[in-house]
PDB file of N, CA and C in Angstrom:
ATOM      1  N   UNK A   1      65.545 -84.806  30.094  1.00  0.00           N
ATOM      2  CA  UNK A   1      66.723 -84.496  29.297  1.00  0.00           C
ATOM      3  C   UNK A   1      66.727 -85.314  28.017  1.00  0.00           C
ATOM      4  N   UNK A   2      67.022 -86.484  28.191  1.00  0.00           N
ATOM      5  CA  UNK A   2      66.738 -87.292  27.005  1.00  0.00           C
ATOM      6  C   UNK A   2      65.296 -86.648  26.078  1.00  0.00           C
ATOM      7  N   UNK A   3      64.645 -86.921  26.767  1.00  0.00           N
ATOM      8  CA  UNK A   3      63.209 -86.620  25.919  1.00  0.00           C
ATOM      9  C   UNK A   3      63.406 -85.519  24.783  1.00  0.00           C
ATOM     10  N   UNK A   4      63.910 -84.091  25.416  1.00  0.00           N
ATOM     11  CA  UNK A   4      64.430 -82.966  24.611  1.00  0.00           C
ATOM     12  C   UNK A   4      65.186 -83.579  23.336  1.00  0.00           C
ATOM     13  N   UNK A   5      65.888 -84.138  23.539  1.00  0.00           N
ATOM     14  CA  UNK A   5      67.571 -84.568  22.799  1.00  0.00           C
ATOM     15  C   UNK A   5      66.846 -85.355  21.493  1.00  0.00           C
ATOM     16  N   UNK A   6      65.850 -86.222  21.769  1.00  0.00           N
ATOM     17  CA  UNK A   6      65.498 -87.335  20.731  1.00  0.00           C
ATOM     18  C   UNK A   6      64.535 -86.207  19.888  1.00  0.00           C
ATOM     19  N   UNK A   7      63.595 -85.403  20.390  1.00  0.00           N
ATOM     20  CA  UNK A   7      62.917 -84.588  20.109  1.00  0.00           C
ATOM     21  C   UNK A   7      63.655 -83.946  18.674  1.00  0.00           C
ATOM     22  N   UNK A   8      64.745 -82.839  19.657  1.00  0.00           N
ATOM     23  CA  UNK A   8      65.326 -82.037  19.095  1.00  0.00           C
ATOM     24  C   UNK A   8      66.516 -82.428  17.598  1.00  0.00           C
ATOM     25  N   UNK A   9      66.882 -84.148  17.879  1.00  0.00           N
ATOM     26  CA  UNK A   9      66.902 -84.513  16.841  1.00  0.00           C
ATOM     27  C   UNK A   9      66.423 -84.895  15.684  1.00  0.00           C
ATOM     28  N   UNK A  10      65.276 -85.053  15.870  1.00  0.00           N
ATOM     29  CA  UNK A  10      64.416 -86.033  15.258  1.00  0.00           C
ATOM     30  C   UNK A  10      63.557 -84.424  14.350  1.00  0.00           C
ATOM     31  N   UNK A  11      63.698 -83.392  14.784  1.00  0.00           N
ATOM     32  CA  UNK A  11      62.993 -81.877  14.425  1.00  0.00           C
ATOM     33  C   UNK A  11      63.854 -81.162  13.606  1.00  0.00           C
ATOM     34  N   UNK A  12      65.637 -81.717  13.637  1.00  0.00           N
ATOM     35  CA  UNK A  12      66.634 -80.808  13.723  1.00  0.00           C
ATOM     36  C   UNK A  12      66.538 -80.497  12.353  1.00  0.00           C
ATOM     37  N   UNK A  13      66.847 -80.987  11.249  1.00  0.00           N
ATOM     38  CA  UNK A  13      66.999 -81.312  10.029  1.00  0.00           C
ATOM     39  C   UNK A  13      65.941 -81.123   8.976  1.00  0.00           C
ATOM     40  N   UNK A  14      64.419 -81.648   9.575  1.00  0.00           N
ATOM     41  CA  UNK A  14      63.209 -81.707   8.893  1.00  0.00           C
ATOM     42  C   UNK A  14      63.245 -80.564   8.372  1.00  0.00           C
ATOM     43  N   UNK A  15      63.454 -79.737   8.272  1.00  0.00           N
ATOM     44  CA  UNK A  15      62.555 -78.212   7.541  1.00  0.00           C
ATOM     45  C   UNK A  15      63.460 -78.057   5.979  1.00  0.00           C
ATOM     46  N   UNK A  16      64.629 -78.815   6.187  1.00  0.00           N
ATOM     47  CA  UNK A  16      65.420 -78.665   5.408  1.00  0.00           C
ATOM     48  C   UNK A  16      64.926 -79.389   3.845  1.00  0.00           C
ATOM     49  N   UNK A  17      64.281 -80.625   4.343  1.00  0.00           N
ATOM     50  CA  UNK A  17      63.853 -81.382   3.339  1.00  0.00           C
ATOM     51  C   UNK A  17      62.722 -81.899   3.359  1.00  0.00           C
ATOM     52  N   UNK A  18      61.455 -81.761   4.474  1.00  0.00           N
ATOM     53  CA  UNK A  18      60.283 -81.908   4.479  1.00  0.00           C
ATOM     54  C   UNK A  18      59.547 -81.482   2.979  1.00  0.00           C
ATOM     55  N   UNK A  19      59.700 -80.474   2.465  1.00  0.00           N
ATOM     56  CA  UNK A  19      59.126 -79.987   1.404  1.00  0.00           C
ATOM     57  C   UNK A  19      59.101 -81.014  -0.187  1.00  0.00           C
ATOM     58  N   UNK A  20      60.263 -81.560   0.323  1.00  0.00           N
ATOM     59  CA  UNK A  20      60.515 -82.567  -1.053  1.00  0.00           C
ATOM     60  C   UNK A  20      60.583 -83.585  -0.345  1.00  0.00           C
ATOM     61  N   UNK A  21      60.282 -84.261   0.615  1.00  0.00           N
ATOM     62  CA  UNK A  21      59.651 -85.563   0.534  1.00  0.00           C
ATOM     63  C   UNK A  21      58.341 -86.235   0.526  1.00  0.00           C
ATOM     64  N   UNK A  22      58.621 -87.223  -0.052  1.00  0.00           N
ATOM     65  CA  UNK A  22      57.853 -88.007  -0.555  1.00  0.00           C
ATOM     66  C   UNK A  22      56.330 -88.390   0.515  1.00  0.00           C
ATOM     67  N   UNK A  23      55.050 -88.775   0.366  1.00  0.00           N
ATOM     68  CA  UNK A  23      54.700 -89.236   1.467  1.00  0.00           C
ATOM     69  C   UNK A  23      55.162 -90.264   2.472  1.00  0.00           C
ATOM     70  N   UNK A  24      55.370 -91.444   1.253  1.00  0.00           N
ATOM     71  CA  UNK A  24      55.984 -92.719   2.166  1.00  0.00           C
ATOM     72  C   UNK A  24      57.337 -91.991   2.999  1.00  0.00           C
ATOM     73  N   UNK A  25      58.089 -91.135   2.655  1.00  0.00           N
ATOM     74  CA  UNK A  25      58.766 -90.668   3.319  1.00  0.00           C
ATOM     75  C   UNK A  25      58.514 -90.114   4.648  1.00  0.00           C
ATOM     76  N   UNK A  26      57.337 -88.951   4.772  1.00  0.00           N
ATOM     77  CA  UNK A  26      56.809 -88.466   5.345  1.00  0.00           C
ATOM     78  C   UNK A  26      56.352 -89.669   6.771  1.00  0.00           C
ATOM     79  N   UNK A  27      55.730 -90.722   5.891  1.00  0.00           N
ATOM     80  CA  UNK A  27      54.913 -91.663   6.793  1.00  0.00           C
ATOM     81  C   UNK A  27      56.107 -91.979   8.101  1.00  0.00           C
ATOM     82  N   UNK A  28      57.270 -92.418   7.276  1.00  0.00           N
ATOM     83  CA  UNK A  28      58.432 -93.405   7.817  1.00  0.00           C
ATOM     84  C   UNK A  28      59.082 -92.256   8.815  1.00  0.00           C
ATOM     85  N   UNK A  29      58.928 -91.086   8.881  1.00  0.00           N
ATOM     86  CA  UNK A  29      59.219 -90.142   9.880  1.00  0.00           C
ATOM     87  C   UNK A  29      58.218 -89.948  10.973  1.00  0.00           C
ATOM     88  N   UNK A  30      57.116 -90.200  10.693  1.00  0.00           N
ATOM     89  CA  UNK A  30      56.080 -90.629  11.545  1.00  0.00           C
ATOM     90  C   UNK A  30      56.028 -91.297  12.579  1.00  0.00           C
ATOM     91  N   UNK A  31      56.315 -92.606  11.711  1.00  0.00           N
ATOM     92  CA  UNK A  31      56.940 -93.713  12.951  1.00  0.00           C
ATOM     93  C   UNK A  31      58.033 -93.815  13.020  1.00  0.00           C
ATOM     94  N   UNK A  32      58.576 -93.290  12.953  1.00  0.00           N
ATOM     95  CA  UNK A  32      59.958 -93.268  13.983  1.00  0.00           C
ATOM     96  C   UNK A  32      59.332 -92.494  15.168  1.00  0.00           C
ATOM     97  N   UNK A  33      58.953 -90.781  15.027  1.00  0.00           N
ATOM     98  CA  UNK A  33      58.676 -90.393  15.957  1.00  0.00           C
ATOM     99  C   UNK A  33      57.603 -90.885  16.836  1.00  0.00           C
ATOM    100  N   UNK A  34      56.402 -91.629  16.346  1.00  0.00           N
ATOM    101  CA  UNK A  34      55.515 -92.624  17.164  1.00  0.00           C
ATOM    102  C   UNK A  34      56.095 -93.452  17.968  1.00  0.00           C
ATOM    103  N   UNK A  35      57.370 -94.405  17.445  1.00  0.00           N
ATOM    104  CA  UNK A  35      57.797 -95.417  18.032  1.00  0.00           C
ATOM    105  C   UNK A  35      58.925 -94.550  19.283  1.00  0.00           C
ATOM    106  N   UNK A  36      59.447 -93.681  19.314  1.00  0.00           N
ATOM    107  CA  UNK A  36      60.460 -92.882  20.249  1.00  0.00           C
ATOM    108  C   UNK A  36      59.469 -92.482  21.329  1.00  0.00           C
ATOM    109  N   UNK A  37      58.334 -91.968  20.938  1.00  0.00           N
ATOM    110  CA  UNK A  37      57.213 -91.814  21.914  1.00  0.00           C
ATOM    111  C   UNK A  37      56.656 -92.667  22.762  1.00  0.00           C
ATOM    112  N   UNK A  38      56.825 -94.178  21.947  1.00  0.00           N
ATOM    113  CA  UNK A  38      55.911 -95.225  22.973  1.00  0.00           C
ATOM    114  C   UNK A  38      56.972 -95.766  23.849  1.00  0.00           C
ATOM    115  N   UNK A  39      57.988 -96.000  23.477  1.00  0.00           N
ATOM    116  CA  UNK A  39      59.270 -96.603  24.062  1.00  0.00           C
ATOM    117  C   UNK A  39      59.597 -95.278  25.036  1.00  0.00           C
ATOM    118  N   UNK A  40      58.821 -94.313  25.417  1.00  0.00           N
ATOM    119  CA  UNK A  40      59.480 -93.201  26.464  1.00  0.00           C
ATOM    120  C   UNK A  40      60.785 -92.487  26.616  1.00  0.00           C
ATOM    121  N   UNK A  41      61.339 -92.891  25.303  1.00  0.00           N
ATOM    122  CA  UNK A  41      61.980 -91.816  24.916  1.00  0.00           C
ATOM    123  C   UNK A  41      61.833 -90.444  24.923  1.00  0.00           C
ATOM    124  N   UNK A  42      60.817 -89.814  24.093  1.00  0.00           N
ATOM    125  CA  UNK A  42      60.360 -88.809  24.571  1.00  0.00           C
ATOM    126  C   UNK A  42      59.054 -88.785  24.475  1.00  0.00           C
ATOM    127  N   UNK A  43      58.391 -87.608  25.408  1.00  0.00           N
ATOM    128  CA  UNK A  43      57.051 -87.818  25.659  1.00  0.00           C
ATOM    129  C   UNK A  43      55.946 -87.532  24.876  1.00  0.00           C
ATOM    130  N   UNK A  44      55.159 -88.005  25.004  1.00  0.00           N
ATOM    131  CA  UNK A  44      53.485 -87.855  23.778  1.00  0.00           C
ATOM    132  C   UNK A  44      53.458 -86.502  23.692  1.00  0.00           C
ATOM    133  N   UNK A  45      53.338 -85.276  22.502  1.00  0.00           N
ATOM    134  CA  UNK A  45      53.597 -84.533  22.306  1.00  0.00           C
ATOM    135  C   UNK A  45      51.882 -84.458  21.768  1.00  0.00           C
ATOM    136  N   UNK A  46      51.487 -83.208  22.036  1.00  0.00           N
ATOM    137  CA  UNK A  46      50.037 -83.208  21.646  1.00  0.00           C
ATOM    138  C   UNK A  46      50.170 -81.978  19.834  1.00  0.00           C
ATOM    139  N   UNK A  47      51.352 -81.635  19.787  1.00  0.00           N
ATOM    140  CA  UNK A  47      51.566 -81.508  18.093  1.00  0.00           C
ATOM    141  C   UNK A  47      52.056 -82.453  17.140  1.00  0.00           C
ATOM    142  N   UNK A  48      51.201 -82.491  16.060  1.00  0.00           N
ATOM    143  CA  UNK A  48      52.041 -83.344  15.015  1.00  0.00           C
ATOM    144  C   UNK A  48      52.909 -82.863  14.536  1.00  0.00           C
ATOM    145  N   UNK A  49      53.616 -84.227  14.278  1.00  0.00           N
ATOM    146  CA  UNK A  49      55.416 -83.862  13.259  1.00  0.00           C
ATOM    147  C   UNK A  49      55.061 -82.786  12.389  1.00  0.00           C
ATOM    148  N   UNK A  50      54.292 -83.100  11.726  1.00  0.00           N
ATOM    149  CA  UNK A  50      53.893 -81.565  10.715  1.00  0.00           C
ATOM    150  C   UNK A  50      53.948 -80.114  11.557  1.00  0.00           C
ATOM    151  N   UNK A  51      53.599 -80.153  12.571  1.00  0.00           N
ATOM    152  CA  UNK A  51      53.239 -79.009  13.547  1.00  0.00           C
ATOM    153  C   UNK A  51      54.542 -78.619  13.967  1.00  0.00           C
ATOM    154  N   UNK A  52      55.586 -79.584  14.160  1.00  0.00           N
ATOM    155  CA  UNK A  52      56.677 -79.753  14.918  1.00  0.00           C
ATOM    156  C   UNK A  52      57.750 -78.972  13.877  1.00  0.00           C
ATOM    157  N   UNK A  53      57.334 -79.576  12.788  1.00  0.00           N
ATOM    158  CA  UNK A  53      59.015 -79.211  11.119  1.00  0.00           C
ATOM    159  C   UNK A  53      58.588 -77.838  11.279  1.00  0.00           C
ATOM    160  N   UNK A  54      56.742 -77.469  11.163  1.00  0.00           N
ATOM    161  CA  UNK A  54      56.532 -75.921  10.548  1.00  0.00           C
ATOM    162  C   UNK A  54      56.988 -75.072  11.481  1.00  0.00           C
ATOM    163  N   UNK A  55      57.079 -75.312  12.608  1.00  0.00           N
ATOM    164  CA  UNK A  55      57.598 -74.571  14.340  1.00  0.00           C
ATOM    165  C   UNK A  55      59.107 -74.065  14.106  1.00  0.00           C
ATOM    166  N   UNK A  56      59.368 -75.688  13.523  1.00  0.00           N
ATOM    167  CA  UNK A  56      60.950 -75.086  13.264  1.00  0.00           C
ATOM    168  C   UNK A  56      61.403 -74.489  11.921  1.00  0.00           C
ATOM    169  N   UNK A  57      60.786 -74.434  11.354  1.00  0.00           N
ATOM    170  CA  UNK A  57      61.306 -73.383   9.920  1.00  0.00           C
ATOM    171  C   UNK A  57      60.723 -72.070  10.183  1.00  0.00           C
ATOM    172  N   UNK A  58      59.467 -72.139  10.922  1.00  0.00           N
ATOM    173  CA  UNK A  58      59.346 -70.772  10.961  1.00  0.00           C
ATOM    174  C   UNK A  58      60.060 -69.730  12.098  1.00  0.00           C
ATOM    175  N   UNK A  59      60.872 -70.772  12.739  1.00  0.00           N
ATOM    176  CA  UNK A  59      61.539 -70.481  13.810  1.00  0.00           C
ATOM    177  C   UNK A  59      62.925 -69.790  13.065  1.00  0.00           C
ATOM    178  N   UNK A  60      63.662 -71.195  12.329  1.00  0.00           N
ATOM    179  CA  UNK A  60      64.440 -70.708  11.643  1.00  0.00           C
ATOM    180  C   UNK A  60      64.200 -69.249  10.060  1.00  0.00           C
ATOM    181  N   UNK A  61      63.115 -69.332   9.951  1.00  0.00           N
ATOM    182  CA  UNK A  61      62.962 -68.257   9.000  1.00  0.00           C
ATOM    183  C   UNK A  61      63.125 -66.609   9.587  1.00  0.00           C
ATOM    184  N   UNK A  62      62.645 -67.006  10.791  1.00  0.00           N
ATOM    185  CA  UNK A  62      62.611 -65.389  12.067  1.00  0.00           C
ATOM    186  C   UNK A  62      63.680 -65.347  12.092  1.00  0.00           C
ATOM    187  N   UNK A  63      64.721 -66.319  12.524  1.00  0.00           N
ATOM    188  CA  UNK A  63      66.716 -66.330  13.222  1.00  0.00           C
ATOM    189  C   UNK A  63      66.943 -65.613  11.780  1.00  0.00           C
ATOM    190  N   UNK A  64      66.695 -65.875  10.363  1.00  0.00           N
ATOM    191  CA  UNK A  64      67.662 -65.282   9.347  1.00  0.00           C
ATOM    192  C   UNK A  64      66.682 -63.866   9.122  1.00  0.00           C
ATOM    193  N   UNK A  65      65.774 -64.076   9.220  1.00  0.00           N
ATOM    194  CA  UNK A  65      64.890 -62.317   8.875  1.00  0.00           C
ATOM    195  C   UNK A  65      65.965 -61.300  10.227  1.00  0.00           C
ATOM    196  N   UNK A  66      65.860 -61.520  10.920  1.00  0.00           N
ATOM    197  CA  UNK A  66      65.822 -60.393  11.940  1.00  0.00           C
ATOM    198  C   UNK A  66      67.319 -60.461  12.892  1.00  0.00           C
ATOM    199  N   UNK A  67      68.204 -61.275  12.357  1.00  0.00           N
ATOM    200  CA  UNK A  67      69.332 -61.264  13.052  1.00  0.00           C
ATOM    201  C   UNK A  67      70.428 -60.925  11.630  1.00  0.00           C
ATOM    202  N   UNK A  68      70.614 -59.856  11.315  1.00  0.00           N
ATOM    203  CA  UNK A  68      71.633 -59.193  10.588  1.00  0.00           C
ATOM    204  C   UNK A  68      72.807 -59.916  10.269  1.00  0.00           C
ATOM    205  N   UNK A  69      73.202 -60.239  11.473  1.00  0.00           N
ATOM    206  CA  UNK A  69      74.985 -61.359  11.413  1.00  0.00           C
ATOM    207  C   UNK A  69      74.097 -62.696  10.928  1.00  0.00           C
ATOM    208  N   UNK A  70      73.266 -63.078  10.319  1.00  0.00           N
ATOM    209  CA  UNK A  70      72.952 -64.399  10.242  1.00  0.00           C
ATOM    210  C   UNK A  70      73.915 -65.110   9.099  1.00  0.00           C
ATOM    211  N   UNK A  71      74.455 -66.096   8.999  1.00  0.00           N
ATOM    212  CA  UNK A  71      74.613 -66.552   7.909  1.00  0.00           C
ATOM    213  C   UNK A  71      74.369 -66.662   6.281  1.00  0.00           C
ATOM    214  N   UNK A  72      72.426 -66.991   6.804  1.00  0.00           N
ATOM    215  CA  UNK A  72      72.137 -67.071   5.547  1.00  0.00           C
ATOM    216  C   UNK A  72      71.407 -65.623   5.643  1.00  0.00           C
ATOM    217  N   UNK A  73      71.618 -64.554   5.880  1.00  0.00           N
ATOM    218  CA  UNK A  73      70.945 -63.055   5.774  1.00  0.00           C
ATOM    219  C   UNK A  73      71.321 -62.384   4.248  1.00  0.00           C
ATOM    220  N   UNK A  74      72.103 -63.146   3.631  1.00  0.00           N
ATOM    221  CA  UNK A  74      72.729 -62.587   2.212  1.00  0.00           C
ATOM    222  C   UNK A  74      71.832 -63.432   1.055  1.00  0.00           C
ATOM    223  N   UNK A  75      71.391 -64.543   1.323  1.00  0.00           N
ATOM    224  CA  UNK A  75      70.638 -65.436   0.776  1.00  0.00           C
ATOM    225  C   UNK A  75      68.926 -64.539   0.292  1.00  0.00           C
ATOM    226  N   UNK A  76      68.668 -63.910   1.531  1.00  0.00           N
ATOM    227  CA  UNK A  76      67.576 -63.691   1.346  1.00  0.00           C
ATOM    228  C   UNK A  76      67.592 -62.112   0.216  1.00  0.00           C
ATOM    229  N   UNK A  77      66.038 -61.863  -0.213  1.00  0.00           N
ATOM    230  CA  UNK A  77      65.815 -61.136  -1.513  1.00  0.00           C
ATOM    231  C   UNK A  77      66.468 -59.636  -0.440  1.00  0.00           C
ATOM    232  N   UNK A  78      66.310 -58.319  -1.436  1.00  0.00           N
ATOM    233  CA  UNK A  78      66.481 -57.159  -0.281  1.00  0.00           C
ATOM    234  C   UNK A  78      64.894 -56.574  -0.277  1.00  0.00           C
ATOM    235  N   UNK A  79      65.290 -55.687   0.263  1.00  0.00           N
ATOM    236  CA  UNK A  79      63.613 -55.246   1.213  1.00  0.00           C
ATOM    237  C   UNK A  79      63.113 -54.391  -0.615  1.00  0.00           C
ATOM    238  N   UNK A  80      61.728 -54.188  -0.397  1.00  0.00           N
ATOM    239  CA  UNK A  80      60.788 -54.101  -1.851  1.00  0.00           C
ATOM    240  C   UNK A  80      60.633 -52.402  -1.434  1.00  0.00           C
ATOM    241  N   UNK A  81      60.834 -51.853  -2.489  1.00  0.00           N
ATOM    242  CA  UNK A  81      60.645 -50.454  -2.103  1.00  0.00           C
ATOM    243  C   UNK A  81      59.145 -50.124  -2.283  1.00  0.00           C
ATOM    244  N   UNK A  82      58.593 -49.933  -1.423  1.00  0.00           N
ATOM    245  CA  UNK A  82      56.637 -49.640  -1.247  1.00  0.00           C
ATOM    246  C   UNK A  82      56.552 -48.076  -1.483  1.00  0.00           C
ATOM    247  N   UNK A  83      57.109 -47.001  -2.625  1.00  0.00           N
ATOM    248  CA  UNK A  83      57.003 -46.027  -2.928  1.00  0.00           C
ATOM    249  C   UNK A  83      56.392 -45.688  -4.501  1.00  0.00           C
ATOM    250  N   UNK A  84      55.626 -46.224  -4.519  1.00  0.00           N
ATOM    251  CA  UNK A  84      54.729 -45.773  -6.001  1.00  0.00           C
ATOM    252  C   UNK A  84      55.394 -44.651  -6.429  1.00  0.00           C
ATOM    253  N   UNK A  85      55.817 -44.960  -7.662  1.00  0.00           N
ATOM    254  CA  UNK A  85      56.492 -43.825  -8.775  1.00  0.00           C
ATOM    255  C   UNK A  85      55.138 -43.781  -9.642  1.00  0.00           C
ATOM    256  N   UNK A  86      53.984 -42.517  -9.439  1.00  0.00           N
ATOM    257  CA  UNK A  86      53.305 -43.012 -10.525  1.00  0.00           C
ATOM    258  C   UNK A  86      53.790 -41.369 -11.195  1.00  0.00           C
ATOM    259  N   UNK A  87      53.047 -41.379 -12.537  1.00  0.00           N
ATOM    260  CA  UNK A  87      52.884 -40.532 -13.652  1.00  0.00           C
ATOM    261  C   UNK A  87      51.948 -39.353 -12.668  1.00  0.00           C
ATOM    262  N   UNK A  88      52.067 -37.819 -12.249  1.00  0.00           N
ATOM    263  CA  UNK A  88      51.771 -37.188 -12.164  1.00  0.00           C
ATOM    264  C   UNK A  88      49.977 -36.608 -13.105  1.00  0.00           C
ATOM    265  N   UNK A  89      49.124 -36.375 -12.763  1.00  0.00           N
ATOM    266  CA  UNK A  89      47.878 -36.343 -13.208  1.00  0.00           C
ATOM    267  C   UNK A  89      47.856 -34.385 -13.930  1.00  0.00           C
ATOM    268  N   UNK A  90      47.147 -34.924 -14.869  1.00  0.00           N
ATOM    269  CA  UNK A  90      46.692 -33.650 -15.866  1.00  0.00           C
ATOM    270  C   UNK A  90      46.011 -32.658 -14.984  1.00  0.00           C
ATOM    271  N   UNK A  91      46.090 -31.384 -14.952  1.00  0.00           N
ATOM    272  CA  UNK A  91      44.939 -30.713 -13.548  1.00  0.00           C
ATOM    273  C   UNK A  91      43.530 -30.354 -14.308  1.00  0.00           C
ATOM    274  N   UNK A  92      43.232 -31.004 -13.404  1.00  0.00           N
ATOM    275  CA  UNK A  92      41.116 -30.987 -13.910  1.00  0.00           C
ATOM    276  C   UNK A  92      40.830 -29.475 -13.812  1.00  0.00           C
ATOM    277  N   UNK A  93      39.789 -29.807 -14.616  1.00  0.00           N
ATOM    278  CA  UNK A  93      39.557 -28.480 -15.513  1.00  0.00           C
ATOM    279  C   UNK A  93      37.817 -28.330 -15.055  1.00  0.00           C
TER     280      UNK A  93
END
Protein backbone atom coordinates (compact mmCIF):
# COMPACT_ATOMS: atom_id res chain seq x y z
CA UNK A 1 0.00 0.00 0.00
CA UNK A 2 2.42 2.50 0.97
CA UNK A 3 4.76 1.54 -1.81
CA UNK A 4 1.82 2.53 -4.45
CA UNK A 5 1.13 5.93 -2.54
CA UNK A 6 4.95 7.21 -2.55
CA UNK A 7 5.13 5.91 -6.14
CA UNK A 8 2.01 7.46 -7.24
CA UNK A 9 3.11 10.64 -5.70
CA UNK A 10 6.27 11.05 -6.59
CA UNK A 11 4.76 10.23 -10.71
CA UNK A 12 1.66 12.41 -9.97
CA UNK A 13 2.69 15.81 -11.14
CA UNK A 14 5.92 14.98 -13.30
CA UNK A 15 4.43 15.11 -16.80
CA UNK A 16 3.26 18.42 -16.01
CA UNK A 17 6.69 19.94 -15.80
CA UNK A 18 9.27 17.31 -16.69
CA UNK A 19 9.61 18.96 -20.10
CA UNK A 20 10.97 22.24 -18.67
CA UNK A 21 13.14 21.06 -16.19
CA UNK A 22 16.30 21.58 -15.84
CA UNK A 23 18.82 18.55 -15.60
CA UNK A 24 20.02 19.28 -12.10
CA UNK A 25 16.41 19.28 -11.64
CA UNK A 26 15.82 16.16 -13.29
CA UNK A 27 18.89 14.63 -11.25
CA UNK A 28 17.28 15.85 -7.73
CA UNK A 29 14.04 13.84 -8.74
CA UNK A 30 16.15 10.98 -9.20
CA UNK A 31 17.21 10.82 -5.87
CA UNK A 32 14.52 11.35 -4.19
CA UNK A 33 13.02 8.48 -6.00
CA UNK A 34 16.41 6.34 -5.42
CA UNK A 35 16.41 7.28 -1.83
CA UNK A 36 12.29 6.22 -1.29
CA UNK A 37 13.45 3.00 -2.94
CA UNK A 38 16.34 2.13 -0.63
CA UNK A 39 14.59 3.14 2.58
CA UNK A 40 11.58 0.54 1.33
CA UNK A 41 9.31 2.81 0.87
CA UNK A 42 8.56 1.71 -2.29
CA UNK A 43 9.96 -1.04 -4.18
CA UNK A 44 12.99 -1.21 -6.83
CA UNK A 45 11.11 -0.56 -9.87
CA UNK A 46 12.92 -2.03 -12.94
CA UNK A 47 11.64 1.40 -15.06
CA UNK A 48 13.31 4.60 -14.92
CA UNK A 49 11.72 7.86 -13.65
CA UNK A 50 11.94 8.81 -17.27
CA UNK A 51 9.99 5.58 -18.14
CA UNK A 52 7.69 6.27 -15.22
CA UNK A 53 6.67 10.53 -16.20
CA UNK A 54 6.40 9.13 -20.11
CA UNK A 55 3.78 6.18 -18.79
CA UNK A 56 2.03 8.85 -17.22
CA UNK A 57 1.52 11.52 -19.83
CA UNK A 58 0.92 9.16 -22.23
CA UNK A 59 -1.56 7.77 -20.01
CA UNK A 60 -2.90 11.09 -19.38
CA UNK A 61 -2.79 12.11 -23.14
CA UNK A 62 -5.22 8.77 -23.97
CA UNK A 63 -7.80 10.01 -20.67
CA UNK A 64 -8.16 13.55 -22.76
CA UNK A 65 -8.03 11.99 -26.54
CA UNK A 66 -10.75 9.47 -26.03
CA UNK A 67 -12.94 10.44 -23.11
CA UNK A 68 -15.29 13.25 -24.59
CA UNK A 69 -16.45 14.64 -20.94
CA UNK A 70 -12.71 15.23 -20.31
CA UNK A 71 -11.86 18.45 -18.99
CA UNK A 72 -9.16 19.33 -20.97
CA UNK A 73 -11.02 17.75 -24.38
CA UNK A 74 -11.67 21.56 -25.47
CA UNK A 75 -7.94 22.30 -25.13
CA UNK A 76 -7.08 19.96 -27.68
CA UNK A 77 -6.77 21.00 -31.76
CA UNK A 78 -10.18 19.50 -33.74
CA UNK A 79 -9.80 16.44 -35.88
CA UNK A 80 -7.77 17.41 -39.57
CA UNK A 81 -10.00 16.83 -42.41
CA UNK A 82 -7.93 13.97 -44.63
CA UNK A 83 -10.13 14.85 -47.85
CA UNK A 84 -7.90 16.28 -50.61
CA UNK A 85 -9.71 19.12 -52.43
CA UNK A 86 -7.54 18.86 -55.45
CA UNK A 87 -8.07 20.81 -58.92
CA UNK A 88 -9.87 18.34 -61.21
CA UNK A 89 -7.40 17.13 -64.28
CA UNK A 90 -7.65 18.26 -68.08
CA UNK A 91 -8.95 14.85 -70.02
CA UNK A 92 -5.97 13.32 -71.92
CA UNK A 93 -6.11 13.41 -75.28
Amino acid sequence: MIQSVVVAKLVYAASSWWGFATADDRNDYKLSFAVASRSSLCEQHHKTVEELVEEADDKLFTNVTYNKQHVLQSTLPGTMDTKYHLRSRPPQL
